[in-house]
C-alpha atoms as a PDB file:
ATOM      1  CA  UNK A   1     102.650  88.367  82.538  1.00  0.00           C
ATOM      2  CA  UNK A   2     104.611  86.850  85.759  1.00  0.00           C
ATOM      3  CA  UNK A   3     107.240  85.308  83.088  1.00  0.00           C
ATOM      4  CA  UNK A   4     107.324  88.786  81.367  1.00  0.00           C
ATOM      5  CA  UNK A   5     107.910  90.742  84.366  1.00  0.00           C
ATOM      6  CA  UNK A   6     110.351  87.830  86.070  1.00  0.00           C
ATOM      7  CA  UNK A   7     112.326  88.302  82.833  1.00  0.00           C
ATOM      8  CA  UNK A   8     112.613  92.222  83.517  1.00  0.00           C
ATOM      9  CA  UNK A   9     113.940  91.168  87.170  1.00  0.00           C
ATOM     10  CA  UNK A  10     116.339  88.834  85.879  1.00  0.00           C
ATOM     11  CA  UNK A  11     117.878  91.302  83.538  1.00  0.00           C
ATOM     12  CA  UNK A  12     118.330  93.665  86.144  1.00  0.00           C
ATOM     13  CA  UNK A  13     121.556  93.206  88.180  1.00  0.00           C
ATOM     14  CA  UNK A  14     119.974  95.747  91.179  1.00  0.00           C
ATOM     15  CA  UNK A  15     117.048  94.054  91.614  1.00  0.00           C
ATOM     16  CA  UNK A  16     118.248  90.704  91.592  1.00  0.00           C
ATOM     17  CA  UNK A  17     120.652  91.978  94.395  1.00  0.00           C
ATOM     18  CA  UNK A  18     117.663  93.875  95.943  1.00  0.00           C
ATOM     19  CA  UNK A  19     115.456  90.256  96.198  1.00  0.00           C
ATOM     20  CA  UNK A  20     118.778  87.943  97.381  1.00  0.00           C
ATOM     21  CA  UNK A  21     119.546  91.027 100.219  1.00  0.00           C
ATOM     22  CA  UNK A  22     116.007  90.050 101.617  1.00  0.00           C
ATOM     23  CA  UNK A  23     116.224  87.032 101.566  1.00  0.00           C
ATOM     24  CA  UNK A  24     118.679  86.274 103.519  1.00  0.00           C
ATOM     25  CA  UNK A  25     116.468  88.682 106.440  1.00  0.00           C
ATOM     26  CA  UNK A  26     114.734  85.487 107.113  1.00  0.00           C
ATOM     27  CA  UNK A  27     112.078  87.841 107.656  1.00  0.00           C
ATOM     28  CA  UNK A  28     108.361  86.399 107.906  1.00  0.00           C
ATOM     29  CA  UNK A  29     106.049  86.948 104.812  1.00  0.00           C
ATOM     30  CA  UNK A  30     109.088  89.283 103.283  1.00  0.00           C
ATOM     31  CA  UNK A  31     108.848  90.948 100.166  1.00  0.00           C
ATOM     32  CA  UNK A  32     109.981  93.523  98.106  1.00  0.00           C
ATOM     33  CA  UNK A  33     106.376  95.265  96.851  1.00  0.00           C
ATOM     34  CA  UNK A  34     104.918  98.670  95.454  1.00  0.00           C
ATOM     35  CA  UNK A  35     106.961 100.728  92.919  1.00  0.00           C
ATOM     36  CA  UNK A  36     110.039  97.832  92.597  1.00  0.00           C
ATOM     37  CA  UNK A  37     107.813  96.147  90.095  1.00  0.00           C
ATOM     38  CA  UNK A  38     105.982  98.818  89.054  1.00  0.00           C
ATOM     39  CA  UNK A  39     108.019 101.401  87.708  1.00  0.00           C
ATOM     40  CA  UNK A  40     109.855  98.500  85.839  1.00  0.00           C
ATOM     41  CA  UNK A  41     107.353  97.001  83.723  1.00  0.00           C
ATOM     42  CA  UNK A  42     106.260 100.458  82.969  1.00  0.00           C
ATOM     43  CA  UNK A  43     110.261 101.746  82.089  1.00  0.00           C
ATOM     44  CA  UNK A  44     109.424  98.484  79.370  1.00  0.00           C
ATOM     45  CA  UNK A  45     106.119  99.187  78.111  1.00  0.00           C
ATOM     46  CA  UNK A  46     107.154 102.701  77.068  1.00  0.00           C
ATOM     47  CA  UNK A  47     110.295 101.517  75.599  1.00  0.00           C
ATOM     48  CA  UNK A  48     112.385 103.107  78.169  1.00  0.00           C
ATOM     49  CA  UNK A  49     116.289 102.276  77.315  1.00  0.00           C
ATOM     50  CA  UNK A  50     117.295 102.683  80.683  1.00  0.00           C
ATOM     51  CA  UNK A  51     115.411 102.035  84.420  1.00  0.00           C
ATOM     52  CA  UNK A  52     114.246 104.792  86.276  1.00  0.00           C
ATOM     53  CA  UNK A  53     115.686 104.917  89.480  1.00  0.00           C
ATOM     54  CA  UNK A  54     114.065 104.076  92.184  1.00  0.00           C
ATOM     55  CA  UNK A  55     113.179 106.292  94.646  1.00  0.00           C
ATOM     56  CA  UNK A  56     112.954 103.526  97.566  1.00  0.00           C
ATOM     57  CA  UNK A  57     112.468  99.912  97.965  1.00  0.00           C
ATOM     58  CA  UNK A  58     109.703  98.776  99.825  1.00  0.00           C
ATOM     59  CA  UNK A  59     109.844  95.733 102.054  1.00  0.00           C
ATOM     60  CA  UNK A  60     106.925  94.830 103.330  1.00  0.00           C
ATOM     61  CA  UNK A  61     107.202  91.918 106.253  1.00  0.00           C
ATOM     62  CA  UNK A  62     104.385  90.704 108.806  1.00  0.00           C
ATOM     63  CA  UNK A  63     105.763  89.868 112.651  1.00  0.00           C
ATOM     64  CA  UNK A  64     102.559  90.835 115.618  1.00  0.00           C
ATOM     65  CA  UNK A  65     104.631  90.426 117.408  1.00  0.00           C
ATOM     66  CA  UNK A  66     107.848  92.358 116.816  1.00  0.00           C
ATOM     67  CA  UNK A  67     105.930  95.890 116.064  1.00  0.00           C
ATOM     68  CA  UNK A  68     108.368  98.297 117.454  1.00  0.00           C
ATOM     69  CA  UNK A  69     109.345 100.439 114.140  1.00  0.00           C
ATOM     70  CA  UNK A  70     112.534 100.561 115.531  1.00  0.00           C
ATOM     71  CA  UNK A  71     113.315  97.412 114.474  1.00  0.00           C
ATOM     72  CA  UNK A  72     112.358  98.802 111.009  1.00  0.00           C
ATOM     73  CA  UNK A  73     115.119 100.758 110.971  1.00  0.00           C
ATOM     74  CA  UNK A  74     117.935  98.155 112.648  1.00  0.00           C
ATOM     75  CA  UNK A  75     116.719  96.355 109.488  1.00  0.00           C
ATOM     76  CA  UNK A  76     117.095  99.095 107.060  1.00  0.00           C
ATOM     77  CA  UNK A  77     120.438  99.605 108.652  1.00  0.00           C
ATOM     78  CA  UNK A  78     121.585  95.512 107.425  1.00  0.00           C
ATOM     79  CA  UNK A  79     120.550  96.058 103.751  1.00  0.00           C
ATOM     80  CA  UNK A  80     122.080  99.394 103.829  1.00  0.00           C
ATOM     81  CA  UNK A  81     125.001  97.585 104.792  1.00  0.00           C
ATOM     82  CA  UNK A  82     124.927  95.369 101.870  1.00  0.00           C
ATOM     83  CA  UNK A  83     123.886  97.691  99.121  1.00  0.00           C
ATOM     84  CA  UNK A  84     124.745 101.060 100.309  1.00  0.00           C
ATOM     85  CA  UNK A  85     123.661 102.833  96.756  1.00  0.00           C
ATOM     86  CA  UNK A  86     119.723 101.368  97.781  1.00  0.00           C
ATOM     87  CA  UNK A  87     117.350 103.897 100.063  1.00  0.00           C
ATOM     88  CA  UNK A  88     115.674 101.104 101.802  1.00  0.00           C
ATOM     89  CA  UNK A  89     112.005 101.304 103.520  1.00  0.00           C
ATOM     90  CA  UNK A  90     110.798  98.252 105.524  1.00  0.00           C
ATOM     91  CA  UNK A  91     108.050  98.338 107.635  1.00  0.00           C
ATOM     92  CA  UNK A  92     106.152  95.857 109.704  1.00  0.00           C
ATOM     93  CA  UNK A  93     102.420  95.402 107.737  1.00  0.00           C
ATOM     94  CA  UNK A  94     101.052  94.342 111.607  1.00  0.00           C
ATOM     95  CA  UNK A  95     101.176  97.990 112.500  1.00  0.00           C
ATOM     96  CA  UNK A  96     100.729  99.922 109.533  1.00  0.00           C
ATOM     97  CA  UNK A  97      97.438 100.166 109.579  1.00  0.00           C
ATOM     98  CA  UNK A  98      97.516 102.430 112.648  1.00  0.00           C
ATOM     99  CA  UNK A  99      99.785 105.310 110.025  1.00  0.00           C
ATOM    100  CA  UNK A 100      96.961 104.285 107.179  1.00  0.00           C
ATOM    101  CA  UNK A 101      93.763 104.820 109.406  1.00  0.00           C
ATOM    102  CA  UNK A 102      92.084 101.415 107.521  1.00  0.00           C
ATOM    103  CA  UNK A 103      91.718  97.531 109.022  1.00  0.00           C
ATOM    104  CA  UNK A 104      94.126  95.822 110.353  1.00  0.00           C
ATOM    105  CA  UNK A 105      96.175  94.026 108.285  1.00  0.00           C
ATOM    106  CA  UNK A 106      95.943  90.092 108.533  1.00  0.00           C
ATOM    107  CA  UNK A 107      99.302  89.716 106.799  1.00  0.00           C
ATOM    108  CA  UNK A 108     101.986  91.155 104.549  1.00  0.00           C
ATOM    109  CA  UNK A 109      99.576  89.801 100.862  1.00  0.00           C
ATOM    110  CA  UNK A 110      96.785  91.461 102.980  1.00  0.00           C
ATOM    111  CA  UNK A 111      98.456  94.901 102.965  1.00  0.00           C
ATOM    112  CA  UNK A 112     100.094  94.792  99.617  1.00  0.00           C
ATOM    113  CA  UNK A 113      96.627  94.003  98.340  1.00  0.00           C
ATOM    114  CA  UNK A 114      94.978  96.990  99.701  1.00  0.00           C
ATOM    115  CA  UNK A 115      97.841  99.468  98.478  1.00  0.00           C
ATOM    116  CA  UNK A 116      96.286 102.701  97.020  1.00  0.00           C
ATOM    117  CA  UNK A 117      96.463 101.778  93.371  1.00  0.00           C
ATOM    118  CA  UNK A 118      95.972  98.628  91.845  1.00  0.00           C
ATOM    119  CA  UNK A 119      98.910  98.465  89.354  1.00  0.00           C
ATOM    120  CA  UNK A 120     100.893  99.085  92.586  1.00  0.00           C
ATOM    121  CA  UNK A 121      99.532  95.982  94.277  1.00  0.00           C
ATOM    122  CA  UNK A 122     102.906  93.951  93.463  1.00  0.00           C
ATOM    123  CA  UNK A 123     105.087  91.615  95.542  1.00  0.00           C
ATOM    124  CA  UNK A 124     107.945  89.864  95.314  1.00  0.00           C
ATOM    125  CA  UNK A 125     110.283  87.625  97.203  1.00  0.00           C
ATOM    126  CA  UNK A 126     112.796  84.925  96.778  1.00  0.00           C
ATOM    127  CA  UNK A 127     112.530  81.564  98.839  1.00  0.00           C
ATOM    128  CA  UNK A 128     115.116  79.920 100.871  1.00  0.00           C
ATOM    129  CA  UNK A 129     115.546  77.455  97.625  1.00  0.00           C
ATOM    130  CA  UNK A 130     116.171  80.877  95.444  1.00  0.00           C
ATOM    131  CA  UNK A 131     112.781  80.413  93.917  1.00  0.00           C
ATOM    132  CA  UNK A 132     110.567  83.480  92.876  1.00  0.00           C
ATOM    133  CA  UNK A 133     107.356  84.000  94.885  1.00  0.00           C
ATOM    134  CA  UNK A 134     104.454  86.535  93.755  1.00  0.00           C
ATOM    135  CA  UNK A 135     101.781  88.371  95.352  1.00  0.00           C
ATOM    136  CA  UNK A 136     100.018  90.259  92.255  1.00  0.00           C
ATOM    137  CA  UNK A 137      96.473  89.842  92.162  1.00  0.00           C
ATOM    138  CA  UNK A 138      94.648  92.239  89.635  1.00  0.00           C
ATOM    139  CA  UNK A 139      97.935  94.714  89.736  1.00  0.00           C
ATOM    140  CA  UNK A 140     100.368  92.650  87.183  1.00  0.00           C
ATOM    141  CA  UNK A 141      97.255  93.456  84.490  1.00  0.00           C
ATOM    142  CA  UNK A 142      97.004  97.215  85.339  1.00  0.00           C
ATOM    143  CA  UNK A 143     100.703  97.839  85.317  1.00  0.00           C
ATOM    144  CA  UNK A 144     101.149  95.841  81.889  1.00  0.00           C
ATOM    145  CA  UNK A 145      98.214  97.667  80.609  1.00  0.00           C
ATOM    146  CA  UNK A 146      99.377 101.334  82.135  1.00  0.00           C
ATOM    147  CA  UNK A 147      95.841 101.544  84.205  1.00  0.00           C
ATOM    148  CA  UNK A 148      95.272 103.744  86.866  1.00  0.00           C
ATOM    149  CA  UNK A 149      92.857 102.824  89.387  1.00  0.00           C
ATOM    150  CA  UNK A 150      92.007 103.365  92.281  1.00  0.00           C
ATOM    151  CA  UNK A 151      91.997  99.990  94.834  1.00  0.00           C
ATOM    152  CA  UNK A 152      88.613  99.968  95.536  1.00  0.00           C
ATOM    153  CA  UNK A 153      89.822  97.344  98.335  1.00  0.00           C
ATOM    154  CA  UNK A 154      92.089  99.614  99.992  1.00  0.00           C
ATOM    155  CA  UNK A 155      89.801 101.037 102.414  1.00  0.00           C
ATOM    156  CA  UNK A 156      91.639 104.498 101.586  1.00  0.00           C
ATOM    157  CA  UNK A 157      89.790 108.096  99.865  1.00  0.00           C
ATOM    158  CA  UNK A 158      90.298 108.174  96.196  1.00  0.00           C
ATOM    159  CA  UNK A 159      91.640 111.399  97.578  1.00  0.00           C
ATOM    160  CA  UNK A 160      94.565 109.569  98.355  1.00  0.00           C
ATOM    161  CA  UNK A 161      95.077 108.160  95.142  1.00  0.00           C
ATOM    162  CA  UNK A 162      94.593 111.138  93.343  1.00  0.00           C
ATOM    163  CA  UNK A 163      97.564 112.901  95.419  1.00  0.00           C
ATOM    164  CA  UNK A 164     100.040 110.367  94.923  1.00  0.00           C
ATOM    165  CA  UNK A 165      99.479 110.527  91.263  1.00  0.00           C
ATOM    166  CA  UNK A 166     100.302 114.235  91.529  1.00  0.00           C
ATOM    167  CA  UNK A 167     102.602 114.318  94.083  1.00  0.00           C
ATOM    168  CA  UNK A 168     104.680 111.203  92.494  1.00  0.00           C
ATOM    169  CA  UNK A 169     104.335 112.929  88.942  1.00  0.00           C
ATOM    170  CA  UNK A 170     104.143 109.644  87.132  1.00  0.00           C
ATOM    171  CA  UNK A 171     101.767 111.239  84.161  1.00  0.00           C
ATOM    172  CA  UNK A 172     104.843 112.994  83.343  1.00  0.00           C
ATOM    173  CA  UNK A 173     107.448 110.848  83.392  1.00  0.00           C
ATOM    174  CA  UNK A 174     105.337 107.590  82.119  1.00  0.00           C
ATOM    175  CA  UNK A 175     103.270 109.628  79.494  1.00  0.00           C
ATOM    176  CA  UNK A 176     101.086 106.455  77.987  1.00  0.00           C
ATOM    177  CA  UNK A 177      99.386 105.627  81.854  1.00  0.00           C
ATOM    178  CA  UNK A 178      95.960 105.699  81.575  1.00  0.00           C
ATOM    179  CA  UNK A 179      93.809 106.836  84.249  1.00  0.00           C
ATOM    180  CA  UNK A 180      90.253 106.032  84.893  1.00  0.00           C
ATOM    181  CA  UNK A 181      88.087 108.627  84.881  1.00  0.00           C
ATOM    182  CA  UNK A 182      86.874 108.523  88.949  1.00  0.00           C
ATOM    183  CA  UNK A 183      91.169 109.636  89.134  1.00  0.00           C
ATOM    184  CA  UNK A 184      90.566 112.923  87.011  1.00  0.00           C
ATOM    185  CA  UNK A 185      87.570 113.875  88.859  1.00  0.00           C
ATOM    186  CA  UNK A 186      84.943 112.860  86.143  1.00  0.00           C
ATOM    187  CA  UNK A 187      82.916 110.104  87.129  1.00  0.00           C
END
């Protein structure tokens, strides 16, 4: 599945530029996560002709000790600069716990890990030698298989799963996701 999806990212001019405009951050334990990956193996399984668009780009990066979220922003700022058309979102995982009310993070894996749903659990970077690094776990085989789940591992409310489902409208626009029943209030 990594050689599936890396194909996908290849093929895609955006994302390629997305990955390189990272990189060169130099940030610690950067990567480009969540809905990046996501929403683009799912535009393929249903046969999509064209990518969605993307909403944001989520970096996720680890420093404890640079945790003031303005320097967030100063970094959103330098990839704005180099891809203007991009709404960027980076955030330091070493405080993020604090806006998610859950454990502290250990690292930027740790938090992409315990995202809300598993097929959402996807990370990606590019290495000072231009080499692809991963951090999938279980959700490269829920977004390939359009499961739903809640991340048990999370240490969120299945509440919160449930309202990003809605709120994000992704039934909708990616009609062949499959949700487990504990989403649709049935278990």
């Amino acid at each position: 599945m990594k050689k599936q999806t890396l194909a996908l990212i290849q093929a895609d001019p955006l994302r390629i530029d997305c990955l390189q405009a990272v990189q060169e951050l130099r940030l610690p334990q950067a990567m480009i996560c969540a809905g990046f990956i996501r929403n683009l193996i799912w535009d393929a399984a249903h046969q999509f002709s064209t990518s969605t668009p993307l909403n944001d780009v989520d970096v996720a990066w680890y420093s404890s000790e640079q945790l003031d979220p303005k320097f967030d922003l100063e970094l959103e700022f330098q990839l704005k600069q180099q891809l203007p058309n991009v709404q960027w979102q980076v955030r330091n995982q070493a405080r993020m716990h604090h806006r998610n009310a859950v454990v502290t993070y250990l690292s930027a894996k740790d938090a992409v890990e315990r995202f809300p749903e598993t097929a959402t659990c996807l990370g990606i970077s590019m290495n000072h030698n231009n080499d692809v690094e991963w951090c999938v776990t279980a959700g490269l085989a829920d977004a390939w298989a359009l499961r739903l789940r809640h991340n048990a591992h999370s240490g969120l409310a299945l509440s919160v799963t449930q309202q990003r489902i809605n709120e994000k409208n992704w039934l909708a626009h990616w009609p062949r996701l499959k949700c487990l029943p504990e989403l649709l209030g049935l278990s």
